[in-house]
Protein backbone atom coordinates (compact mmCIF):
# COMPACT_ATOMS: atom_id res chain seq x y z
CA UNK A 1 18.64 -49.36 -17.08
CA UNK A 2 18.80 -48.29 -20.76
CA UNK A 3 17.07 -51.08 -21.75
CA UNK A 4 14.32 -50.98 -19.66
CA UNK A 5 13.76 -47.18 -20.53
CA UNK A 6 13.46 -48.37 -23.91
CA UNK A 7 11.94 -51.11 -23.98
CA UNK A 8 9.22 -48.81 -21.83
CA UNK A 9 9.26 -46.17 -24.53
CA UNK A 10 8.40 -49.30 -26.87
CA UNK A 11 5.07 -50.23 -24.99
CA UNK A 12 4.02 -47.09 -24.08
CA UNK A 13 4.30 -46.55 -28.13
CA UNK A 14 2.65 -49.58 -28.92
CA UNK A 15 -0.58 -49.00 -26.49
CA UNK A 16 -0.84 -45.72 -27.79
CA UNK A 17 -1.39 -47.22 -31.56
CA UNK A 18 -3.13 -49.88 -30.41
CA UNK A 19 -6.07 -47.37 -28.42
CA UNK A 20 -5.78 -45.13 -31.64
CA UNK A 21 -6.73 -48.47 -33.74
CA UNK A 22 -9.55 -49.35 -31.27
CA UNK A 23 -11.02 -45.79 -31.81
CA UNK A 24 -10.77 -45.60 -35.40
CA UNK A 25 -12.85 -49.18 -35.47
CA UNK A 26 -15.19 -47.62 -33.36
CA UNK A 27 -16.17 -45.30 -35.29
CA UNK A 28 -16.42 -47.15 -38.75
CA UNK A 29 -18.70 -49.82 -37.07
CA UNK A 30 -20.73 -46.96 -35.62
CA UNK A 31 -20.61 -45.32 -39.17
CA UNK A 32 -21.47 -48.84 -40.40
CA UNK A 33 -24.39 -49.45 -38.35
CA UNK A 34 -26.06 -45.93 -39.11
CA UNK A 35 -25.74 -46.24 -42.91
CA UNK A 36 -27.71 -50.22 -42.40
CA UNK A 37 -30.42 -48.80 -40.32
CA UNK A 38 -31.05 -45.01 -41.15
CA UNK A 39 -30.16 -45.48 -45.33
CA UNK A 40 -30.09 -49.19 -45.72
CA UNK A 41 -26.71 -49.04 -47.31
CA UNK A 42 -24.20 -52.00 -46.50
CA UNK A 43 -20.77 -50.42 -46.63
CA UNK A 44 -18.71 -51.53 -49.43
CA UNK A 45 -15.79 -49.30 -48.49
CA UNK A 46 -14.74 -46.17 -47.46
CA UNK A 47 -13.57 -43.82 -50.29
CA UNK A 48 -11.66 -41.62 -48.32
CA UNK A 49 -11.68 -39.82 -44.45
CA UNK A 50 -10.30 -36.80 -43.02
CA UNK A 51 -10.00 -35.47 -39.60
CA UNK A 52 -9.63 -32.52 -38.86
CA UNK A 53 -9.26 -29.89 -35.88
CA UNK A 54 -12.56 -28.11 -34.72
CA UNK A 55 -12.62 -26.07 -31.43
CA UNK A 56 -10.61 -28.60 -28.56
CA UNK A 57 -11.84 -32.00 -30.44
CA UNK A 58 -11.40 -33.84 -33.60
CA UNK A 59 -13.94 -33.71 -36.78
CA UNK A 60 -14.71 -36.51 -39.51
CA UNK A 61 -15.92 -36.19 -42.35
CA UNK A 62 -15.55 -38.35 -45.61
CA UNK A 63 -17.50 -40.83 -48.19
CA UNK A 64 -18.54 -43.76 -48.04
CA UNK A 65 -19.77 -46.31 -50.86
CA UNK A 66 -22.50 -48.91 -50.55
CA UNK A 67 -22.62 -52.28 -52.12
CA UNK A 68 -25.17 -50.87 -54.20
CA UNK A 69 -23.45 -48.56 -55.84
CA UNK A 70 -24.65 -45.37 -53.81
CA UNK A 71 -22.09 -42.77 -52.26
CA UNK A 72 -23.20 -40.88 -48.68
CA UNK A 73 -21.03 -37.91 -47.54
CA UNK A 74 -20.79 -38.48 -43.68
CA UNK A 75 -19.35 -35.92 -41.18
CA UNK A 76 -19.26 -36.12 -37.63
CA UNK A 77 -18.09 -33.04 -35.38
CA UNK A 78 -17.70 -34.83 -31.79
CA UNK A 79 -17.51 -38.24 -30.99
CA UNK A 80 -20.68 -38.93 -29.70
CA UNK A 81 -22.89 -37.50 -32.16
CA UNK A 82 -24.29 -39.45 -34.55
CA UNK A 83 -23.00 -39.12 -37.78
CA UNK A 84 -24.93 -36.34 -40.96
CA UNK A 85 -25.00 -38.73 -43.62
CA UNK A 86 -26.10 -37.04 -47.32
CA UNK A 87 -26.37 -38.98 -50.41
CA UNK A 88 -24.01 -37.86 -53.24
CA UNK A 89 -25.99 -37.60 -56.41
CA UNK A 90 -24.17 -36.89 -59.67
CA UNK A 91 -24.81 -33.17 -60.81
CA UNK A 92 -25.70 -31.24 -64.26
CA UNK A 93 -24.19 -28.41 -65.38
């Protein structure tokens, strides 16, 4: 009985990453997709990502750079809004 209470814990574990995977390559090919068509910037990588607690739900926000060379800030504050994308520019003091 052991066993099988472990083994349980195991899967339960391992479908809990696997969903939390799923939604985190959700969102990058949504990300992905709105940089192509609203800034025509083809994702070279992410720099970095945070999320963060805002109200009951979970905020992202982060960069992004393009193949190009260009950087966009992105932040999202609920999962099914689109993403505020704004293009980092280098500044002079």
């Amino acid at each position: 009985m052991l066993v099988v209470a472990l083994l349980a814990g195991c899967g339960l574990q391992a479908i809990a990453a696997s969903s939390a995977r799923a939604e985190e390559q959700t969102w990058q090919t949504i990300l992905r997709q709105q940089l192509r068509s609203e800034r025509g910037c083809v994702l070279k990588h992410i720099v970095f990502v945070k999320s963060f607690p805002l109200g009951n739900r979970q905020a992202l926000e982060g960069r992004v750079r393009c193949i190009d060379g260009r950087e966009f800030d992105f932040t999202r504050e609920k999962a099914h809004h689109h993403f505020r994308l704004q293009l980092c520019r280098p500044s002079v003091c």
